[in-house]
Protein backbone atom coordinates (compact mmCIF):
# COMPACT_ATOMS: atom_id res chain seq x y z
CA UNK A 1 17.03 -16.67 -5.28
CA UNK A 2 14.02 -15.43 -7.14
CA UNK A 3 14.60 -11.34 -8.05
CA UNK A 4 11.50 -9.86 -6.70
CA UNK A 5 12.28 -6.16 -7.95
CA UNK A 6 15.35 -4.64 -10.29
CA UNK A 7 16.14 -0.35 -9.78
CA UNK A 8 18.19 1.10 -12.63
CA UNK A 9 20.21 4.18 -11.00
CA UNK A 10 19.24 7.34 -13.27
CA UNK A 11 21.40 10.88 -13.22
CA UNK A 12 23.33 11.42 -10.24
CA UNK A 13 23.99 14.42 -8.53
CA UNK A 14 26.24 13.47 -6.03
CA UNK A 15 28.69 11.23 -4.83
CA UNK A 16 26.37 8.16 -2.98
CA UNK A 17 27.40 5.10 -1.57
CA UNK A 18 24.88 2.05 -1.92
CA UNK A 19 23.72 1.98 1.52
CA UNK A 20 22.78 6.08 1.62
CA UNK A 21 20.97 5.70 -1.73
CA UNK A 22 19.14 2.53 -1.73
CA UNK A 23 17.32 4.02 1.27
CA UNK A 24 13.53 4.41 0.50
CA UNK A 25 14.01 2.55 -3.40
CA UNK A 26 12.26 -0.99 -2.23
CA UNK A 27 9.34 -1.58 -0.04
CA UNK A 28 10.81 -2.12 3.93
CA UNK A 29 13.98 -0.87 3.15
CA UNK A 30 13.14 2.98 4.41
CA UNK A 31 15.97 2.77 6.93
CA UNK A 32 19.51 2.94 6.92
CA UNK A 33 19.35 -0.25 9.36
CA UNK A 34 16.85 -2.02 7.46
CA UNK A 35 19.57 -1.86 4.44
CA UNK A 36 22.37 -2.86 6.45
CA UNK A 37 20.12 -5.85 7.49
CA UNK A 38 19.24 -6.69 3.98
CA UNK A 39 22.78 -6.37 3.21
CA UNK A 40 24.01 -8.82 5.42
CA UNK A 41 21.24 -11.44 4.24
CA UNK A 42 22.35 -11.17 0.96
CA UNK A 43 19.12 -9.10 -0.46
CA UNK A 44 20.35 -6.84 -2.86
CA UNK A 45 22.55 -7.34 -6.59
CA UNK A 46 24.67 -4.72 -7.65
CA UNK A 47 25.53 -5.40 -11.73
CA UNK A 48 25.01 -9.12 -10.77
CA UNK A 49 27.22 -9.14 -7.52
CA UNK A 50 26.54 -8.89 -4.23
CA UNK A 51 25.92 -5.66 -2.47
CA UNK A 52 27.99 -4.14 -0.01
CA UNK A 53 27.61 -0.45 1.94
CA UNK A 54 30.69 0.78 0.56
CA UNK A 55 29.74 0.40 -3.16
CA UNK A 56 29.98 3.69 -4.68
CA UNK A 57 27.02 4.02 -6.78
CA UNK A 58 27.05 5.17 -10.43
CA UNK A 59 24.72 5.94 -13.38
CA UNK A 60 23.54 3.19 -15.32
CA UNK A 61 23.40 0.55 -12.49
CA UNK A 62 21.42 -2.54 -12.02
CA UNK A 63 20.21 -3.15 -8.54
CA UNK A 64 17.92 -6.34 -7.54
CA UNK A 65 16.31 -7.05 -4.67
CA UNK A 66 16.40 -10.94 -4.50
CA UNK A 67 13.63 -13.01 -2.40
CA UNK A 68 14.45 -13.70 1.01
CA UNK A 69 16.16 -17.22 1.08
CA UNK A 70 14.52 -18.22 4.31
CA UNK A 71 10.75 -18.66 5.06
CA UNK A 72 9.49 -15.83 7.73
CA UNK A 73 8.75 -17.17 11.18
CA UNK A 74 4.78 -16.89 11.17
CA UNK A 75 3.16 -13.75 12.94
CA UNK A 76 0.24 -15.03 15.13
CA UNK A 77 -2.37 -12.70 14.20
CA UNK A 78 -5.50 -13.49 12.57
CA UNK A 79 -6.43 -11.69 9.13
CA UNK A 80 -9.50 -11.99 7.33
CA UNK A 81 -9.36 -13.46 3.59
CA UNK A 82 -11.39 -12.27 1.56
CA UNK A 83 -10.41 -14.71 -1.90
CA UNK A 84 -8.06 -17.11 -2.64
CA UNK A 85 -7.48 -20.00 -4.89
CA UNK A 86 -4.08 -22.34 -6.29
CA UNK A 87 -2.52 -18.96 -7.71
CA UNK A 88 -3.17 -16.17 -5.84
CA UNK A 89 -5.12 -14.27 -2.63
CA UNK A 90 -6.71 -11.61 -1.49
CA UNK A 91 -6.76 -10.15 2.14
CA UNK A 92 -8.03 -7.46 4.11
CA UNK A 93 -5.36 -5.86 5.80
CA UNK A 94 -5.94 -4.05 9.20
CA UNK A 95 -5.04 -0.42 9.97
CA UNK A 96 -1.36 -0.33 11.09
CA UNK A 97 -0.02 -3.23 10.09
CA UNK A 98 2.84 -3.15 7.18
CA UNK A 99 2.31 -5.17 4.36
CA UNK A 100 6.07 -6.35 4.53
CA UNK A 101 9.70 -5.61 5.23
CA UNK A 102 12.49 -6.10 7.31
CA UNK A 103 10.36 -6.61 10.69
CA UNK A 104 8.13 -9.28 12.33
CA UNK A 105 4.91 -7.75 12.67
CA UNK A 106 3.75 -7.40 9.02
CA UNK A 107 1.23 -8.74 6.82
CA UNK A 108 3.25 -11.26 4.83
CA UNK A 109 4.41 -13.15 8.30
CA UNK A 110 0.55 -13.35 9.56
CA UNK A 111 -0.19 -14.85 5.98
CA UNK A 112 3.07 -17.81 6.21
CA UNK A 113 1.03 -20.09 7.92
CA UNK A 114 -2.97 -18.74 7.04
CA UNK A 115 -2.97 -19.06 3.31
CA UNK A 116 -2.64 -22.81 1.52
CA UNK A 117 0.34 -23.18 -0.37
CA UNK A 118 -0.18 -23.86 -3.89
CA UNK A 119 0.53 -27.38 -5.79
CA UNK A 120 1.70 -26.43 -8.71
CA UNK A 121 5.02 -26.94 -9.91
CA UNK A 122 6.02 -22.74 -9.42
CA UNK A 123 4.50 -22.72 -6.24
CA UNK A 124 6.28 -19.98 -4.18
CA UNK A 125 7.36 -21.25 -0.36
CA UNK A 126 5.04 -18.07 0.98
CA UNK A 127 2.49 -16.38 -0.75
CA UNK A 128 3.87 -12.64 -1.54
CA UNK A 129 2.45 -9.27 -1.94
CA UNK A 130 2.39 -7.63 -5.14
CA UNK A 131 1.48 -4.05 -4.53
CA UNK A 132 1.31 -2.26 -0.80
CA UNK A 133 -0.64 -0.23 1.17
CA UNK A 134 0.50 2.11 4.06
CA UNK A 135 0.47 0.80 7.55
CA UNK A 136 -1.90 3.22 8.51
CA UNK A 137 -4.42 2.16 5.72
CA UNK A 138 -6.85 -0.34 5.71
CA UNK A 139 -7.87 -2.76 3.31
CA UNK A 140 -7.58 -5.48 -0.06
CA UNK A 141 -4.43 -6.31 -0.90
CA UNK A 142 -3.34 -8.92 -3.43
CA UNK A 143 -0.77 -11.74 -2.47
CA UNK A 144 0.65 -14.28 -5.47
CA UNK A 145 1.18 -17.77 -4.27
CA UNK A 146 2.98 -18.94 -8.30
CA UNK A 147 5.69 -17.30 -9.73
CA UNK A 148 3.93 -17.39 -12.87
CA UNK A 149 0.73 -15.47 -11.07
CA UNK A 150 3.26 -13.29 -9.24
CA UNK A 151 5.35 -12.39 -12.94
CA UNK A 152 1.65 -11.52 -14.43
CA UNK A 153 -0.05 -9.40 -11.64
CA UNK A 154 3.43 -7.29 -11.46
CA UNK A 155 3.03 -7.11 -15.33
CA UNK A 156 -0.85 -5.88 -14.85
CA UNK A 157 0.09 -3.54 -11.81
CA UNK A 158 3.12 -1.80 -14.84
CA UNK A 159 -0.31 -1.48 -17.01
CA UNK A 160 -2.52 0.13 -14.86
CA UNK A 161 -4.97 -2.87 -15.13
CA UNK A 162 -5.74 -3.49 -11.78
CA UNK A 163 -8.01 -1.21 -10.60
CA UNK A 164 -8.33 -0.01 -6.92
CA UNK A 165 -11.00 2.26 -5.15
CA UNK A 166 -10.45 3.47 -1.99
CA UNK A 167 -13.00 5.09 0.51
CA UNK A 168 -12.18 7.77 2.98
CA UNK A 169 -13.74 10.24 5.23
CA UNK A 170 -12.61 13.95 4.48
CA UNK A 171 -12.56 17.37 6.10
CA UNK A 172 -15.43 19.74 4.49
CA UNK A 173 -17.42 19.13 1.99
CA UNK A 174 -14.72 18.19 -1.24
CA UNK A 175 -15.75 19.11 -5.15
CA UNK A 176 -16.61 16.15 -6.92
CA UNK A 177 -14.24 15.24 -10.43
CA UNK A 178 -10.74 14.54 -11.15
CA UNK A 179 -7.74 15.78 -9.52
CA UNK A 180 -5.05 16.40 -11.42
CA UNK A 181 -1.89 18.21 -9.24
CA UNK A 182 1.44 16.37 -9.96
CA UNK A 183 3.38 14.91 -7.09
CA UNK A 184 6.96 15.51 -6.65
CA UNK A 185 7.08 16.95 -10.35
CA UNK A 186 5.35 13.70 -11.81
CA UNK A 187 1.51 13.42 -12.87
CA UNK A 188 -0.80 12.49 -10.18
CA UNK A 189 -3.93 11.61 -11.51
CA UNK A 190 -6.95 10.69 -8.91
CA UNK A 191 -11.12 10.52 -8.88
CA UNK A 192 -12.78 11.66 -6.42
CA UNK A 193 -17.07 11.25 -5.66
CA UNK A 194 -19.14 12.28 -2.66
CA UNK A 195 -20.95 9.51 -0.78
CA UNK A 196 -21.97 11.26 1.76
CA UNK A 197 -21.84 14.24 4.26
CA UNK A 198 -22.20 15.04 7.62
CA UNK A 199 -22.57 18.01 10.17
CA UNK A 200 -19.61 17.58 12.77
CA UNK A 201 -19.67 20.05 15.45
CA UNK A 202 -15.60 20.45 15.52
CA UNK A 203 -15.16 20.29 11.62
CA UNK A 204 -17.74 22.22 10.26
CA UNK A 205 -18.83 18.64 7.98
CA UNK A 206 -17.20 15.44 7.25
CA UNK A 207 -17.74 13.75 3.98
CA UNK A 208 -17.43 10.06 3.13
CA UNK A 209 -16.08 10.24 -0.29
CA UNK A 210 -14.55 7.22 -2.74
CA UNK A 211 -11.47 7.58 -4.02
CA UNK A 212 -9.98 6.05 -7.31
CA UNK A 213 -6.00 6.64 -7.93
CA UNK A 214 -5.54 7.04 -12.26
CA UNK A 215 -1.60 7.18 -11.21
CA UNK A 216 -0.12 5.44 -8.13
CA UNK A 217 2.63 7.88 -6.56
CA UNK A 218 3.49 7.40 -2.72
CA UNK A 219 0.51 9.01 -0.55
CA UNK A 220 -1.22 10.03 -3.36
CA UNK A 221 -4.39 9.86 -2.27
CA UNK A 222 -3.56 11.78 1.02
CA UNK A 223 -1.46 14.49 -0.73
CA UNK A 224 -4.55 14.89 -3.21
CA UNK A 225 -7.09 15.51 -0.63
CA UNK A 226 -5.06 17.75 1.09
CA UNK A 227 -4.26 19.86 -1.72
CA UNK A 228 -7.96 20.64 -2.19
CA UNK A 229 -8.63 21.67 0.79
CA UNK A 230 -10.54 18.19 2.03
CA UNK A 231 -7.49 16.44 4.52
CA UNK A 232 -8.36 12.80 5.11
CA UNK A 233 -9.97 12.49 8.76
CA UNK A 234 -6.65 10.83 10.79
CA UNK A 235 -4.08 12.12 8.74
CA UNK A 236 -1.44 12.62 11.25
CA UNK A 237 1.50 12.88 7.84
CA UNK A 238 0.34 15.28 6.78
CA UNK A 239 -2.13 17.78 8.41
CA UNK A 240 -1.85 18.91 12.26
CA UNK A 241 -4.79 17.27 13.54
CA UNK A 242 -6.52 19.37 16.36
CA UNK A 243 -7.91 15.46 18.79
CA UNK A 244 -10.86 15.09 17.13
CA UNK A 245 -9.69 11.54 15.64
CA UNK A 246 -6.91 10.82 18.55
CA UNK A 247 -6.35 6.84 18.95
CA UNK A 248 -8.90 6.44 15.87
CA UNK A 249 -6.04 6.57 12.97
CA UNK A 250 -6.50 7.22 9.28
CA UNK A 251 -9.99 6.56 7.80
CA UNK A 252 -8.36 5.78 4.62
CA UNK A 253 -9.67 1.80 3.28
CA UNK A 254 -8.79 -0.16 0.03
CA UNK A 255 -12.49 -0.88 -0.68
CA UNK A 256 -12.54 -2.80 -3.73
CA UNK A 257 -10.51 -4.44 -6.59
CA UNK A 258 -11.27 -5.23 -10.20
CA UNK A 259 -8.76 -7.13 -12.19
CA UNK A 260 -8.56 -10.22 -14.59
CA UNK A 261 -7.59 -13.65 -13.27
CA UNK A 262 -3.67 -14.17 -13.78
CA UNK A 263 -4.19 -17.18 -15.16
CA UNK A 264 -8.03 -17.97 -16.05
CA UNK A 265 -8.56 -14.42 -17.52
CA UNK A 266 -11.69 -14.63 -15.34
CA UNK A 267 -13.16 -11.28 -13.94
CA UNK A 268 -12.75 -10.48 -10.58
CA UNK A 269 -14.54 -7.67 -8.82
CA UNK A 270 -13.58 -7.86 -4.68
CA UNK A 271 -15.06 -5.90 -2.15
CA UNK A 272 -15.30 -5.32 1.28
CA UNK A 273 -17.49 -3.27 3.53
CA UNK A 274 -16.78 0.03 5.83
CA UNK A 275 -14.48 -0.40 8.24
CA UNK A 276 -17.12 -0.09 11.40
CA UNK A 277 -14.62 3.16 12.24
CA UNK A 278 -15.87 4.77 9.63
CA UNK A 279 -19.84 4.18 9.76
CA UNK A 280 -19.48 5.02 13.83
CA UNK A 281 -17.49 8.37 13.14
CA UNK A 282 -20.02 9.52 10.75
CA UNK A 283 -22.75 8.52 13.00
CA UNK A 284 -21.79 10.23 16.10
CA UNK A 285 -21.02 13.52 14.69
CA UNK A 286 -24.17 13.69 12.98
CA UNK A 287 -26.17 12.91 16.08
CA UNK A 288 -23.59 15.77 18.12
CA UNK A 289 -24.48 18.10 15.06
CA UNK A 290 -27.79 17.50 15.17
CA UNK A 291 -28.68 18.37 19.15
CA UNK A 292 -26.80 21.50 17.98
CA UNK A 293 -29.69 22.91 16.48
């Protein structure tokens, strides 16, 4: 099986056994079930062996997480694509949906049977994703259908040469420029400029804003906003939200993507428009501002 991601184990504190530290490492492994699952089907390398949960884990080791060996069963749920051709795709992912993982209901199962499989010879069975979004964010996300297309975009993604903007809808009225406040003691880098702002009765304003991430640490963008003062409207992770946005989630959506072609070296710029969420909140707490006066 094809290795899809390799974790080299750095300083450890403590004694660990594999299946308490691998926890969190890969994308839809964040449980201790989920590992035990991926365990059993063979998913993870330990030094070029297979994994077990009593391994005790030391300094230095190589740990792979190998393609699943069996194609997903197909979620039935429709999802728009937005490009694709014989080497890769690009998607728009709906609000609270994972992109992947040890579940059903993700992203990569709705795409088994939606996306064309590619002829060439390195076709992959299923196309796969090669970054992620949170399941609470919207938005493009970029699937390889080629090994070769899925070895290059991982090597672009390493070089910060795909670029992603994001738009959001924040608390207040935010300071335009670059934010610069490390996350969990490693630099954090993200751009942030105003679009537009609103009167909102409950919040004082809300202000559409786009967001570019420099760095990409988990929840960057969220952790960012918050720490200026500006929460992102939804934000349940992180802020105590007071109903304002109940059953509307996170108004955070991967707006657009600019990268090179894998394998033509064409440029691609991809974008999509507002989630309608996002246009409607700003437009009804304008108007409720507004008869305020």
């Amino acid at each position: 099986m094809m290795v899809l991601k390799t974790h080299i184990v750095h300083a450890l504190e403590d004694e660990i056994r594999f299946v308490d530290y691998i926890i969190g490492v890969f994308q839809g492994f964040e449980t201790k079930n989920a590992v035990k699952t991926g365990i059993k089907k063979h998913r993870f390398v330990i030094n070029g062996k297979d994994a077990t949960t009593g391994i005790w884990m030391k300094t230095g080791d190589v740990v792979e997480l190998l393609e699943r060996s069996e194609k997903p069963t197909a979620y039935d749920k429709k999802i728009e694509i937005v490009f694709e051709d014989n080497y890769l795709a690009v998607v728009n992912k709906p609000a609270g949906l994972p992109v992947s993982g040890n579940q059903f209901k993700t992203l990569e199962n709705c795409l088994v049977d939606q996306l064309t499989l590619s002829s060439t010879e390195d076709a992959l069975g299923w196309a796969l994703p090669i970054h992620r979004l949170d399941a609470p964010t919207s938005g493009l996300i970029v699937f390889a259908k080629t090994i070769s297309a899925r070895r290059k975009l991982g090597e672009m993604l390493e070089q910060k040469s795909i670029n992603k903007h994001y738009h959001a809808i924040l608390h207040g009225i935010p300071a335009e420029g670059r934010i610069n406040s490390p996350i969990d003691s490693k630099e954090a880098i993200s751009e942030l400029a105003v679009v537009r702002s609103v009167g909102s009765p409950k919040n004082g304003h809300l202000s559409l804003v786009r967001l570019t991430p420099i760095t990409g640490r988990t929840h960057q963008l969220r952790i960012h906003c918050l720490s200026i003062g500006n929460a992102i409207a939804g934000d349940k992770k992180h802020t105590n939200e007071n109903g304002t946005f109940r059953n509307k989630g996170l108004f955070l959506a991967a707006t657009e993507l600019e990268f090179e072609h894998p394998m033509s070296g064409e440029s691609l710029r991809i974008q999509i428009p507002l989630p309608n969420k996002f246009t409607s909140l700003l437009e009804r707490e304008s108007k409720r501002a507004e008869r305020l006066l």
